[in-house]
C-alpha atoms as a PDB file:
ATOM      1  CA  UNK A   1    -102.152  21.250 315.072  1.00  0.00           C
ATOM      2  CA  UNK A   2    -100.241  22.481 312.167  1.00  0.00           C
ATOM      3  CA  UNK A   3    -101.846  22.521 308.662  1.00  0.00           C
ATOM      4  CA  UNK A   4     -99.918  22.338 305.164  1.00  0.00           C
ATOM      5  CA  UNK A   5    -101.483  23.578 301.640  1.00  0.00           C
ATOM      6  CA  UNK A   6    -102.520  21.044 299.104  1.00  0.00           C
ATOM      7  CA  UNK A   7     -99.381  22.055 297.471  1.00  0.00           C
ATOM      8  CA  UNK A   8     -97.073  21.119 300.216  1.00  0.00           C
ATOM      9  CA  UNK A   9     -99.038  17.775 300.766  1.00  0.00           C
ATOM     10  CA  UNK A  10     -98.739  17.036 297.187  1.00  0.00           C
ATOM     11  CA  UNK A  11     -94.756  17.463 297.151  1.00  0.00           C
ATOM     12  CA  UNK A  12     -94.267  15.649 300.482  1.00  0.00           C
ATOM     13  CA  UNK A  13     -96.100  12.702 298.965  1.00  0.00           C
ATOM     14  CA  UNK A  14     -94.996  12.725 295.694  1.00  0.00           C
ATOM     15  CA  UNK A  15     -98.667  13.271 293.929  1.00  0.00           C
ATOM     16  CA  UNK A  16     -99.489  16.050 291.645  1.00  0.00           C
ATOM     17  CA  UNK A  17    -101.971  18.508 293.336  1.00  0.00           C
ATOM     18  CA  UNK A  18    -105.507  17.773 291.564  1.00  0.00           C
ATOM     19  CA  UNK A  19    -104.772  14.111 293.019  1.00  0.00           C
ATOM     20  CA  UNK A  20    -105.010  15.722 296.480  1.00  0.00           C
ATOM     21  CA  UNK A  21    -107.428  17.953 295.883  1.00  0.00           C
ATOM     22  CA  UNK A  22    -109.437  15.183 294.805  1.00  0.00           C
ATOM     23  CA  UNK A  23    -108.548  12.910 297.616  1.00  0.00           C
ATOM     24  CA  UNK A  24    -109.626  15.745 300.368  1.00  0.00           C
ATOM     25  CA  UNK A  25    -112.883  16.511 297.997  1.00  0.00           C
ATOM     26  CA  UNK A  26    -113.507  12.154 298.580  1.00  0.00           C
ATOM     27  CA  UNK A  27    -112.627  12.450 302.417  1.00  0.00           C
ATOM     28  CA  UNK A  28    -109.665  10.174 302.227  1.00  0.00           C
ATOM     29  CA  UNK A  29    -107.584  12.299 304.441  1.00  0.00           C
ATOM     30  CA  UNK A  30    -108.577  12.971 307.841  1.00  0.00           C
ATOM     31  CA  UNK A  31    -108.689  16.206 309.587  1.00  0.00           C
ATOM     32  CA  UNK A  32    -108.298  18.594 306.354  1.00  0.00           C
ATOM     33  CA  UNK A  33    -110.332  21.841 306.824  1.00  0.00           C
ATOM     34  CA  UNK A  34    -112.009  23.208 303.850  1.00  0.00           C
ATOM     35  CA  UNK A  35    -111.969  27.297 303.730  1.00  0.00           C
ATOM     36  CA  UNK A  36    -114.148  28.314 301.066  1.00  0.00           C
ATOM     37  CA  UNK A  37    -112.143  26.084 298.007  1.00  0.00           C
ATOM     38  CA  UNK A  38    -109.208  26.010 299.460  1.00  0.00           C
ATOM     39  CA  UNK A  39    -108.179  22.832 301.519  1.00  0.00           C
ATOM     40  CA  UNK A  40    -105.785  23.188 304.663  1.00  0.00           C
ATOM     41  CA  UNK A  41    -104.124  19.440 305.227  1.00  0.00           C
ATOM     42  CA  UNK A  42    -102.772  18.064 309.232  1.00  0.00           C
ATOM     43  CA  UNK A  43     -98.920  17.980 308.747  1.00  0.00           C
ATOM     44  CA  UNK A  44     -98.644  15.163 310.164  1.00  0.00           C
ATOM     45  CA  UNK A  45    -101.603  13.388 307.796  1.00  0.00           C
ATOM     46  CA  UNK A  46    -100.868  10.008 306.409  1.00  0.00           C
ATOM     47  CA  UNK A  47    -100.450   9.992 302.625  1.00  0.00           C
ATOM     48  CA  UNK A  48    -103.651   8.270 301.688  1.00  0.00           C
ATOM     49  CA  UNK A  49    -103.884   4.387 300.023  1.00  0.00           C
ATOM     50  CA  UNK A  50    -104.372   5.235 295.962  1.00  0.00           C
ATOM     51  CA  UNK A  51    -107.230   3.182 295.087  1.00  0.00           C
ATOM     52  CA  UNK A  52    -106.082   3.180 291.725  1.00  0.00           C
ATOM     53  CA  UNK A  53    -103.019   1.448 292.245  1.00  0.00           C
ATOM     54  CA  UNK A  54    -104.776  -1.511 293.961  1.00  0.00           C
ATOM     55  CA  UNK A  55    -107.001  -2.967 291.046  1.00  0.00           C
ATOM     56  CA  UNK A  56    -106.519  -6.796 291.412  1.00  0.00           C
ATOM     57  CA  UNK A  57    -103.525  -6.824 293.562  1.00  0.00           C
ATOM     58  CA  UNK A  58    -103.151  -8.822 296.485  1.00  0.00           C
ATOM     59  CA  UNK A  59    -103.222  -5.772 299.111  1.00  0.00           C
ATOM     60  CA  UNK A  60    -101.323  -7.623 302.429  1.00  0.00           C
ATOM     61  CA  UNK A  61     -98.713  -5.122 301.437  1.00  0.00           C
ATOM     62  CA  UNK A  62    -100.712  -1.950 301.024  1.00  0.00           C
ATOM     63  CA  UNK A  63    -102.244  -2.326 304.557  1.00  0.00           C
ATOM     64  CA  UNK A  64     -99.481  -4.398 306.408  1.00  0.00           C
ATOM     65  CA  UNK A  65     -99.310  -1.490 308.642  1.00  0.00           C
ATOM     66  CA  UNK A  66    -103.085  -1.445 309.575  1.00  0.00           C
ATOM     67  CA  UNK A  67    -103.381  -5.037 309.860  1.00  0.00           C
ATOM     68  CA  UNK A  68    -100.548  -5.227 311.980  1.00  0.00           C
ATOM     69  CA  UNK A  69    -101.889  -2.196 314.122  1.00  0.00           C
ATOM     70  CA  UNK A  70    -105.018  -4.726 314.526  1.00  0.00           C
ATOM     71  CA  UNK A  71    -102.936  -7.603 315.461  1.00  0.00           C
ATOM     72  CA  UNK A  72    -101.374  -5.624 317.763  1.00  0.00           C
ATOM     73  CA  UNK A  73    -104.795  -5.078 319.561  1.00  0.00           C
ATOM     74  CA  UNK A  74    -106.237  -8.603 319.516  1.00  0.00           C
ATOM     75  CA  UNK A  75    -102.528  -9.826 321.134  1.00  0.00           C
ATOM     76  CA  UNK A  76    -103.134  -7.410 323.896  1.00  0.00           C
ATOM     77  CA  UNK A  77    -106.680  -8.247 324.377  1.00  0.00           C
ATOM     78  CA  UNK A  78    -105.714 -11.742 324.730  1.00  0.00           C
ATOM     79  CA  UNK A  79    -103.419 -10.833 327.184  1.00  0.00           C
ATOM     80  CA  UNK A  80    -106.268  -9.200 329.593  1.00  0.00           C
ATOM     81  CA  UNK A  81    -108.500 -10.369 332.280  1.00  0.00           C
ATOM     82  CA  UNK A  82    -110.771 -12.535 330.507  1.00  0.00           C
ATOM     83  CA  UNK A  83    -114.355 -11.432 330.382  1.00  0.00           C
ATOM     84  CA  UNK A  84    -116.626 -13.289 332.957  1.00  0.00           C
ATOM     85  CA  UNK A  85    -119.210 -15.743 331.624  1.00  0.00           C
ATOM     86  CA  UNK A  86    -121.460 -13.446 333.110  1.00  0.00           C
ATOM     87  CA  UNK A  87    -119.696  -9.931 331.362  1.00  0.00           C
ATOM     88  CA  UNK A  88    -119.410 -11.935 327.914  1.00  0.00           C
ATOM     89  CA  UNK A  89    -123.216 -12.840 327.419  1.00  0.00           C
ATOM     90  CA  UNK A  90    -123.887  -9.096 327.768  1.00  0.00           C
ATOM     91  CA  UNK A  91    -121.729  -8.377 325.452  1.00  0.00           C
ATOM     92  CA  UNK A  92    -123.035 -10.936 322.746  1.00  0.00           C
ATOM     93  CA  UNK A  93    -126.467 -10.391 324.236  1.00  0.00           C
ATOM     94  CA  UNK A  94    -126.352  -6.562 322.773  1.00  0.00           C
ATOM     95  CA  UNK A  95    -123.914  -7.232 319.919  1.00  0.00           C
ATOM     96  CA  UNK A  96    -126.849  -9.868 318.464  1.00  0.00           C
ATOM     97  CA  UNK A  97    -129.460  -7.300 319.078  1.00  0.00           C
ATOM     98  CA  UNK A  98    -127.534  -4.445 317.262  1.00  0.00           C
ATOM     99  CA  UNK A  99    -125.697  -6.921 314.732  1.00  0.00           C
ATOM    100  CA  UNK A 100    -129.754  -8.401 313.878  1.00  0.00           C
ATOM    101  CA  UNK A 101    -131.115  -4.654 313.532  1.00  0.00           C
ATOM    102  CA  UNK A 102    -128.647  -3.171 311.514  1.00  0.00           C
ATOM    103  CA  UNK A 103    -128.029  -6.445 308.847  1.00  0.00           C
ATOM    104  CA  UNK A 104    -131.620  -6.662 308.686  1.00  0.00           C
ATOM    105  CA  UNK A 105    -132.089  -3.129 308.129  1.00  0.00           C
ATOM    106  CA  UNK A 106    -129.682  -2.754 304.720  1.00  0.00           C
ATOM    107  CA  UNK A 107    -132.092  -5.008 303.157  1.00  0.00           C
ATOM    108  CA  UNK A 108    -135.083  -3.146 304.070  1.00  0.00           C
ATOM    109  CA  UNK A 109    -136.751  -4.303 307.430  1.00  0.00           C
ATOM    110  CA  UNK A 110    -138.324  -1.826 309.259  1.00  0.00           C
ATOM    111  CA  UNK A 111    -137.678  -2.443 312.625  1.00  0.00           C
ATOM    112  CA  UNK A 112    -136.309  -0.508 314.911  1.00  0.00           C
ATOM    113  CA  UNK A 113    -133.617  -1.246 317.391  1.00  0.00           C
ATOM    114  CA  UNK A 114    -135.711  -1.719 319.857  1.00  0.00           C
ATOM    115  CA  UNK A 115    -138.464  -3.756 318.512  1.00  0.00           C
ATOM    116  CA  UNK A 116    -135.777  -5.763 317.080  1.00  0.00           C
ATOM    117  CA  UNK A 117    -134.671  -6.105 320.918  1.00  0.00           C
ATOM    118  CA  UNK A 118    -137.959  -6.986 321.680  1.00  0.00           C
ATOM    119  CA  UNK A 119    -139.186  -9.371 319.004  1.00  0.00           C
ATOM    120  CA  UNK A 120    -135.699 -11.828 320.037  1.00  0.00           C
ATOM    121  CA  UNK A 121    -137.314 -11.664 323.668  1.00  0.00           C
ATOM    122  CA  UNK A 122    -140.380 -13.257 321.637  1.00  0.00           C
ATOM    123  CA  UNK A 123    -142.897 -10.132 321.814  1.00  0.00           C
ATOM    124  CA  UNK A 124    -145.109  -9.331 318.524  1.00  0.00           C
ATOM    125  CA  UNK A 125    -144.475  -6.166 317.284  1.00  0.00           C
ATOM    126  CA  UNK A 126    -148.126  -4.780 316.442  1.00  0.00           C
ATOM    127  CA  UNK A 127    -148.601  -3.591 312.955  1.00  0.00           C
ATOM    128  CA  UNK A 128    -145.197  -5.398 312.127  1.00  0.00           C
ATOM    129  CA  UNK A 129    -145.302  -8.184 309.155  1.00  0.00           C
ATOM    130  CA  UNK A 130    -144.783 -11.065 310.036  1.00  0.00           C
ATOM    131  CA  UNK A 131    -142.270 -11.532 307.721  1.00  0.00           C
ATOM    132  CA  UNK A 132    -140.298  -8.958 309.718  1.00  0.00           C
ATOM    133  CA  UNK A 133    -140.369 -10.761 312.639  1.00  0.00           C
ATOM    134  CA  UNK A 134    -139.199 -14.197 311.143  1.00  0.00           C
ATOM    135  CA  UNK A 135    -136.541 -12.336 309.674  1.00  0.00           C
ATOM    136  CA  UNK A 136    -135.177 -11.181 313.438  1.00  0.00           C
ATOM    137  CA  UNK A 137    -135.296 -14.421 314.627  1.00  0.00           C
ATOM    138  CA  UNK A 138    -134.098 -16.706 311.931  1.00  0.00           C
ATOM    139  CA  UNK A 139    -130.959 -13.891 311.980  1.00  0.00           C
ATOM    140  CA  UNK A 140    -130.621 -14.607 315.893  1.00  0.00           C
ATOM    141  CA  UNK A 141    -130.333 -17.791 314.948  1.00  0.00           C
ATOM    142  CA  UNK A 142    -128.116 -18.001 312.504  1.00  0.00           C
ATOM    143  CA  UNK A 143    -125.618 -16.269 314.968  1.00  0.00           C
ATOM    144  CA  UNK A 144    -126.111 -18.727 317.262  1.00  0.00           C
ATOM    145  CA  UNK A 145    -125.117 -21.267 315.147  1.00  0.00           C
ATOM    146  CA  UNK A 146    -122.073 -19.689 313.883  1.00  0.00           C
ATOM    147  CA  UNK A 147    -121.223 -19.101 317.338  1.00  0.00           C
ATOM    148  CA  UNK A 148    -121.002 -23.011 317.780  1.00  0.00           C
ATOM    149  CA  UNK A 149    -118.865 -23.510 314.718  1.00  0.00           C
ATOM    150  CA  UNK A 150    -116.264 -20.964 316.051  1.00  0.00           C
ATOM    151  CA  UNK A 151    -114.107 -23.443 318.070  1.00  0.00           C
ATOM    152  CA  UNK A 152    -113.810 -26.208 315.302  1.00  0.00           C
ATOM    153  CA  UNK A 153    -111.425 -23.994 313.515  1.00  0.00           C
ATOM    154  CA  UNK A 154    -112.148 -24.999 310.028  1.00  0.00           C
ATOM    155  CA  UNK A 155    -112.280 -23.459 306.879  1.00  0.00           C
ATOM    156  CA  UNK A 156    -115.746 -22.571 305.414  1.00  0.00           C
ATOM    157  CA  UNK A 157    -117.750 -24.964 303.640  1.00  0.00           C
ATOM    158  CA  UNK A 158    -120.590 -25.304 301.267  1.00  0.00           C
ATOM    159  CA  UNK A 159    -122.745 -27.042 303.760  1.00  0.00           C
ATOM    160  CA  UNK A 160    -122.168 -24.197 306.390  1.00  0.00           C
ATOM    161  CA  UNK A 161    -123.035 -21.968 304.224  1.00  0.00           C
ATOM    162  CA  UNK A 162    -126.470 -23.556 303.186  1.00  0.00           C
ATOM    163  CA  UNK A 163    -127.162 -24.169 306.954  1.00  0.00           C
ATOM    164  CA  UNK A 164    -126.620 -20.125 307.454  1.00  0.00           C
ATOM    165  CA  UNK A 165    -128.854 -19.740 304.742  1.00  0.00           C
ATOM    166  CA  UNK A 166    -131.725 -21.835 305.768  1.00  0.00           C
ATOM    167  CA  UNK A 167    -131.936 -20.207 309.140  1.00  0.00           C
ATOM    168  CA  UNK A 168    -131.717 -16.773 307.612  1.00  0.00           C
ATOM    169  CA  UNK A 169    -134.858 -17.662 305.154  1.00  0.00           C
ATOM    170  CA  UNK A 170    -136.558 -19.622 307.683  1.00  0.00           C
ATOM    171  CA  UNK A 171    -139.943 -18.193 306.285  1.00  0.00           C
ATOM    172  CA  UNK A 172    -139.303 -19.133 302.813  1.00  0.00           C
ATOM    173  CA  UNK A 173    -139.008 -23.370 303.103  1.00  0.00           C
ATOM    174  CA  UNK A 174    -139.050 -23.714 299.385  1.00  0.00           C
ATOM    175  CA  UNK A 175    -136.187 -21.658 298.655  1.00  0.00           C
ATOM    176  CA  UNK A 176    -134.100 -22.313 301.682  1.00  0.00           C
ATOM    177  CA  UNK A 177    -130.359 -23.284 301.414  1.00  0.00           C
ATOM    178  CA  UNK A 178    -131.030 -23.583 298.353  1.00  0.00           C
ATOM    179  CA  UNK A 179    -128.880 -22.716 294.795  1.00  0.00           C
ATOM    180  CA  UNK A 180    -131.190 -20.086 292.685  1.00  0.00           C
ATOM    181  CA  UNK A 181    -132.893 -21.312 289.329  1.00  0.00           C
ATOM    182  CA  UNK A 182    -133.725 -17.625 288.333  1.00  0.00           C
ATOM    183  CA  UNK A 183    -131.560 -15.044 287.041  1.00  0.00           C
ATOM    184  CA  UNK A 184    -131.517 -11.863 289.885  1.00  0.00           C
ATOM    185  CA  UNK A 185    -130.513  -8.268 289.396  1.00  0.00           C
ATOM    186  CA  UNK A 186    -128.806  -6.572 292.684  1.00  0.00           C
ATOM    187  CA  UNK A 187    -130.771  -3.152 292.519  1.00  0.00           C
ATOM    188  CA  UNK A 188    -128.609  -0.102 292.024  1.00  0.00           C
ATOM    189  CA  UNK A 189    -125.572  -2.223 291.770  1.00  0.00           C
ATOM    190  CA  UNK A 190    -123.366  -2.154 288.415  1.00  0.00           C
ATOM    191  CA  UNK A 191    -122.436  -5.609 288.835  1.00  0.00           C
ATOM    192  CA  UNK A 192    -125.126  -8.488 287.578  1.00  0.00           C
ATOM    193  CA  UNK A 193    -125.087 -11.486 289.000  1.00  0.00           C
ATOM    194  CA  UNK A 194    -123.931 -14.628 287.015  1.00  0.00           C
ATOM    195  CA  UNK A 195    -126.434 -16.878 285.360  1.00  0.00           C
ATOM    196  CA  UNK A 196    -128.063 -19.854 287.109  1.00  0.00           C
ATOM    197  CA  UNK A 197    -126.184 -22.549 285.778  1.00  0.00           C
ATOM    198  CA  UNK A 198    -122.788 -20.950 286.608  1.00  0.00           C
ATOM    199  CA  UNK A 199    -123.674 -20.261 290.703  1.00  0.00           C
ATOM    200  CA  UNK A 200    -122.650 -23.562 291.947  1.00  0.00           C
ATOM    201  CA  UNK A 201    -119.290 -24.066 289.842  1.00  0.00           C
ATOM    202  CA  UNK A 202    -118.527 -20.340 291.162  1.00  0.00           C
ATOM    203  CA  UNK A 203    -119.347 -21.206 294.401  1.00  0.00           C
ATOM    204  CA  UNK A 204    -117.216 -24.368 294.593  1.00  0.00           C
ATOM    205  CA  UNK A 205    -114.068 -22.393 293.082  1.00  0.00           C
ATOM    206  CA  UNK A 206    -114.936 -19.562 295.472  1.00  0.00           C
ATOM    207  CA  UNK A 207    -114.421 -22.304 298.434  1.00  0.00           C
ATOM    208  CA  UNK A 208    -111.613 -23.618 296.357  1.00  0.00           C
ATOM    209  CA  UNK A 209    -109.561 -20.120 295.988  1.00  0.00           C
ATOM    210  CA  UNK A 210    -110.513 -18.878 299.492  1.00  0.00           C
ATOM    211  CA  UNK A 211    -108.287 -22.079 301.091  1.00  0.00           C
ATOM    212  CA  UNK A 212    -105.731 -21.205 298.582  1.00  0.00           C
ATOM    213  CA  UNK A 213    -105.481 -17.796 300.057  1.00  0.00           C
ATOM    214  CA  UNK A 214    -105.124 -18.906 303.290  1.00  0.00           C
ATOM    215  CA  UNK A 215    -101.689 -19.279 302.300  1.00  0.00           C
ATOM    216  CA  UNK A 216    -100.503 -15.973 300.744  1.00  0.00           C
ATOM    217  CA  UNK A 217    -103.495 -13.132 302.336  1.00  0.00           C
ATOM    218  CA  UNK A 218    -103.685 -11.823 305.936  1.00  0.00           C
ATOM    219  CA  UNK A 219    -106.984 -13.048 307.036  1.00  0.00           C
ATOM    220  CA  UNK A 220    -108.839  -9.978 307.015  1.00  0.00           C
ATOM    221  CA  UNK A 221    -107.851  -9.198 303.187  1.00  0.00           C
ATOM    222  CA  UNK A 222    -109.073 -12.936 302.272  1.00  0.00           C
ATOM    223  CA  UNK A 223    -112.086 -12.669 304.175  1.00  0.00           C
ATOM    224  CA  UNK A 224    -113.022  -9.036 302.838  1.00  0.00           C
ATOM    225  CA  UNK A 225    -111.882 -10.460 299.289  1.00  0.00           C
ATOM    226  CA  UNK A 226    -114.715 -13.481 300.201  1.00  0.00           C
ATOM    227  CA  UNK A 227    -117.519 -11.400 301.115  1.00  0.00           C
ATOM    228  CA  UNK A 228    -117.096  -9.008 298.042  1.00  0.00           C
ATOM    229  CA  UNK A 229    -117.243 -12.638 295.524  1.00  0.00           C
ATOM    230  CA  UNK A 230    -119.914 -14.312 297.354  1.00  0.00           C
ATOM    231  CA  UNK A 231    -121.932 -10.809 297.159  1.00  0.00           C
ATOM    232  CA  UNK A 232    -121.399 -11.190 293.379  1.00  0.00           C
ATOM    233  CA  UNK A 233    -122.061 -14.650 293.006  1.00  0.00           C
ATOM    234  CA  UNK A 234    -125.653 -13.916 294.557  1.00  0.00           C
ATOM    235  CA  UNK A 235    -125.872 -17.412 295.032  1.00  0.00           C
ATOM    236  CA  UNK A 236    -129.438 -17.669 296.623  1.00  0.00           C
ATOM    237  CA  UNK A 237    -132.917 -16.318 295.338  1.00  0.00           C
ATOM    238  CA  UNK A 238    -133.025 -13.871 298.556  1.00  0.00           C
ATOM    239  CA  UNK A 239    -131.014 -13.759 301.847  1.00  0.00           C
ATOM    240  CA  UNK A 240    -127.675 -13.344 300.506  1.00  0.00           C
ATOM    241  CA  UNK A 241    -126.850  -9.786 302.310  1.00  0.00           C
ATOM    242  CA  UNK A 242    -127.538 -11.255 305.418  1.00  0.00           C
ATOM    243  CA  UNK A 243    -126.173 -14.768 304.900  1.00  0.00           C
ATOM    244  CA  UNK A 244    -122.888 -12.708 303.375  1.00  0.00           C
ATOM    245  CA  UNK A 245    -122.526 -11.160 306.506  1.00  0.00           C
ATOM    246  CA  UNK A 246    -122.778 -14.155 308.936  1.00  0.00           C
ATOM    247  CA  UNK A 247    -120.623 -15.751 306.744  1.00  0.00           C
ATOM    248  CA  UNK A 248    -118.038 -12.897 307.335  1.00  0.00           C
ATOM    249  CA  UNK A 249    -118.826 -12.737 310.829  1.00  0.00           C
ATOM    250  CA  UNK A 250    -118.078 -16.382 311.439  1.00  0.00           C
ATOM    251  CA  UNK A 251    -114.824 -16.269 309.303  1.00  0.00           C
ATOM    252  CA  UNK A 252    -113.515 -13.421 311.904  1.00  0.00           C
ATOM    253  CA  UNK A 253    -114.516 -15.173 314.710  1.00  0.00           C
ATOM    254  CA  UNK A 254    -112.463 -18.576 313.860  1.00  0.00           C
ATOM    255  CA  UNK A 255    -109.106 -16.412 313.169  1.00  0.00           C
ATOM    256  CA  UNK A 256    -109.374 -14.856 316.948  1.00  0.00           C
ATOM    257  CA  UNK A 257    -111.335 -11.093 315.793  1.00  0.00           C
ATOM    258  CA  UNK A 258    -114.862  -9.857 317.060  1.00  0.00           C
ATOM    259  CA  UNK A 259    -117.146 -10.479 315.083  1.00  0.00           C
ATOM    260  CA  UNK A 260    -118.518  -6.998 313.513  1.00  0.00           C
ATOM    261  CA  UNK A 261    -121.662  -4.708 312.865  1.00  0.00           C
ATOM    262  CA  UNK A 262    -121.611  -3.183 309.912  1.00  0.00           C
ATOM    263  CA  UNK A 263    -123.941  -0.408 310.257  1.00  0.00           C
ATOM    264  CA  UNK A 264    -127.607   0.555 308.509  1.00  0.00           C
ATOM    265  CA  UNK A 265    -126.183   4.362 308.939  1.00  0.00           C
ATOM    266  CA  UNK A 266    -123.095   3.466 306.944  1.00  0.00           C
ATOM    267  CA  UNK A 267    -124.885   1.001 304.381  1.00  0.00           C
ATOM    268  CA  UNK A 268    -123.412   3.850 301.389  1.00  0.00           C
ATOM    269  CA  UNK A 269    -119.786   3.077 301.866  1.00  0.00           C
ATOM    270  CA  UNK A 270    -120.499  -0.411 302.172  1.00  0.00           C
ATOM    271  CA  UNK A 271    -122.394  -0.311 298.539  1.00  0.00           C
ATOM    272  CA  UNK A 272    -119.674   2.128 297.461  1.00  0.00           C
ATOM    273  CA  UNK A 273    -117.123  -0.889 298.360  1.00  0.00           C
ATOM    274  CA  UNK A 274    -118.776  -3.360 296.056  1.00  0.00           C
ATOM    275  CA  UNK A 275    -118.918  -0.667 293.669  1.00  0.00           C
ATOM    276  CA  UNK A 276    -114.960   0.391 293.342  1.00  0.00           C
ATOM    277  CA  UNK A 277    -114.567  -3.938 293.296  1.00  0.00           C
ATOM    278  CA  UNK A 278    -116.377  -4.973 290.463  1.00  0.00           C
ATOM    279  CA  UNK A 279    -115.766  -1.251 288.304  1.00  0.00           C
ATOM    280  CA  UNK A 280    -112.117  -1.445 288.601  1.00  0.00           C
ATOM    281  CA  UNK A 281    -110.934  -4.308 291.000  1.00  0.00           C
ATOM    282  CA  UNK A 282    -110.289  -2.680 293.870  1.00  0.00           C
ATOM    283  CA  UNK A 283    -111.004  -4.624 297.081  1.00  0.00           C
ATOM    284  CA  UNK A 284    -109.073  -2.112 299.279  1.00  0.00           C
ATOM    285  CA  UNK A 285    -112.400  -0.160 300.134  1.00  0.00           C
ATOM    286  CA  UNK A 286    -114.030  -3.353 301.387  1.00  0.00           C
ATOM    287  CA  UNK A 287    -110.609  -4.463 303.217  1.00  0.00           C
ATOM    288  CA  UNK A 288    -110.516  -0.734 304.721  1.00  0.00           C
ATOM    289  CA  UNK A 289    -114.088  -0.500 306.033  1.00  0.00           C
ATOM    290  CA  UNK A 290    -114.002  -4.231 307.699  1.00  0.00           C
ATOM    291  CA  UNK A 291    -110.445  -3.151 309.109  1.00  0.00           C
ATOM    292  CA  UNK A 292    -112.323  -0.146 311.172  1.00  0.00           C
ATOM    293  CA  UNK A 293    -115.088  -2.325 312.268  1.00  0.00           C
ATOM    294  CA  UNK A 294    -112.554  -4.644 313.821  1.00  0.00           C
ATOM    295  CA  UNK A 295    -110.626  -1.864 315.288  1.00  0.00           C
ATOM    296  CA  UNK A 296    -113.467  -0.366 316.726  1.00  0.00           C
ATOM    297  CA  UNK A 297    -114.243  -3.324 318.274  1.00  0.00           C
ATOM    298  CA  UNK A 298    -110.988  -4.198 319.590  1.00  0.00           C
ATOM    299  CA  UNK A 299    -110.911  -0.674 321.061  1.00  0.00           C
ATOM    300  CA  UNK A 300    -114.500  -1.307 322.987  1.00  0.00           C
ATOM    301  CA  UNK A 301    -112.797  -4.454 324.251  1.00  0.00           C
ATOM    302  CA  UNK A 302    -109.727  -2.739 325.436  1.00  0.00           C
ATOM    303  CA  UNK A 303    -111.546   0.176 327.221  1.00  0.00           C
ATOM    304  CA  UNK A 304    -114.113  -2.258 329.279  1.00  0.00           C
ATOM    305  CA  UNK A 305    -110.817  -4.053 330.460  1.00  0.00           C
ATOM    306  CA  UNK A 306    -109.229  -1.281 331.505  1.00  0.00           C
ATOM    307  CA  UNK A 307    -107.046   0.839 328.517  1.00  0.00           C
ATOM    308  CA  UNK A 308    -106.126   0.366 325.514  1.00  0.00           C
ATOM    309  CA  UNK A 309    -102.927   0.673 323.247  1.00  0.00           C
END
């Protein structure tokens, strides 16, 4: 591979060179090799997405390319020899598992993988709360049931979204599917949540605007755009990380994607995402990271079937 100086990179893409030094420095190009302070670039290296320029834009444009990459993928897959009934249940079998762990995990449950495997096959983890163990299975499901609601093709809906939330809090009854009454604080976020009065006027106009966007957005933009303002919104006392992604999950799953695992082991981007969104507008770092979580899946897909594209 041939490999240009920051200089070079900066010319052929028409930013100064502390802009690309800065970029490498943030790992927003891929494949740059650092040699003491001096960065070497791939030649053939994408100019990296500006954040900067996408405060409060609509972003179909920005990442029409990726999306359509995507696309691309899920037409193809469609294409294939469908999974067997038998091949498919594995495959959602160890998706839940993983997808329950790792959702669980960002807000602070300390089971493993594997007990998390185990507790679904109903086995008590010893020395686990209880708590822990409710929260596996109320997760499970909550999958389950937005695995029923794939099919009917609608948009999402306040009750859906209460119904999610009461199966992800099944060990809290009182506070279940239920709008908060108390201020909350997201710890180590800059954003604060609105006040209690405001949640269910900003929910219904977050309902409201994400069927509006239906009509301009590519679906993965408007969904990304959704999970970032519900994740403000905070809408419920506790369960709202977990709900948030479900939500997400089932939103992908009615416009034809896999539904995706975002990761424990990646849990910094996905705070840094909410971060650059509510500090200067920009959604494209939430739009970016559920775009490679599709991909990825779509690429498993492809490989079990027999290639990809």
């Amino acid at each position: 591979m041939d490999y240009i100086k920051v200089s070079q990179a900066a010319e052929k893409w028409g930013l100064s060179p502390r802009r690309v030094r800065i970029l490498c420095a943030e790992n927003k190009i891929s494949g740059i090799i650092k040699k003491g302070k001096l960065y070497m670039i791939p030649e053939n290296a994408p100019k990296p997405i500006d954040g900067r320029t996408l405060r409060g834009k609509d972003l179909s444009g920005a990442f029409a390319m990726l999306f359509l990459n995507i696309d691309a993928k899920k037409a193809e897959l469609h294409k294939r020899r469908p999974f067997t009934k038998g091949e498919l249940q594995r495959l959602q079998d160890e998706f839940l598992v993983e997808f329950t762990y790792n959702s669980n995990a960002i807000e602070g449950n300390t089971l493993t993988l594997q007990e998390t495997a185990l507790v679904l096959e109903g086995v008590t983890i010893d020395q686990k709360p209880l708590k822990e163990h409710l929260e596996a299975v109320g997760h499970k499901d909550a999958f389950l049931y937005i695995q029923s609601l794939v099919s009917d093709g609608k948009s999402i809906t306040e009750y859906e979204i209460k119904q999610i939330h009461s199966l992800v809090l099944m060990d809290r009854p009182d506070d279940k599917g239920v709008y908060r009454r108390i201020p909350v604080k997201i710890m180590g976020a800059v954003h604060e949540p609105p006040q209690p009065y405001l949640v269910e006027p900003q929910m219904n106009e977050l309902i409201r605007k994400n069927e509006q966007n239906k009509k301009t957005m590519r679906p993965i933009e408007r969904i990304a755009r959704f999970h970032l303002d519900f994740e403000g919104i905070h809408p419920f006392v506790d369960g709202n990380g977990r709900t948030g992604r479900l939500i997400l999950n089932l939103d992908l799953l009615r416009n034809g994607y896999p539904a995706i695992n975002i990761k424990f082991t990646d849990r910094k981007k996905y705070y840094d995402a909410f971060d650059a969104y509510y500090c200067d507008g920009n959604a494209g770092e939430m739009i970016k990271l559920i775009s490679g979580y599709v991909d990825e899946r779509l690429e498993q897909y492809l490989r079990i079937l027999g290639g990809n594209i």
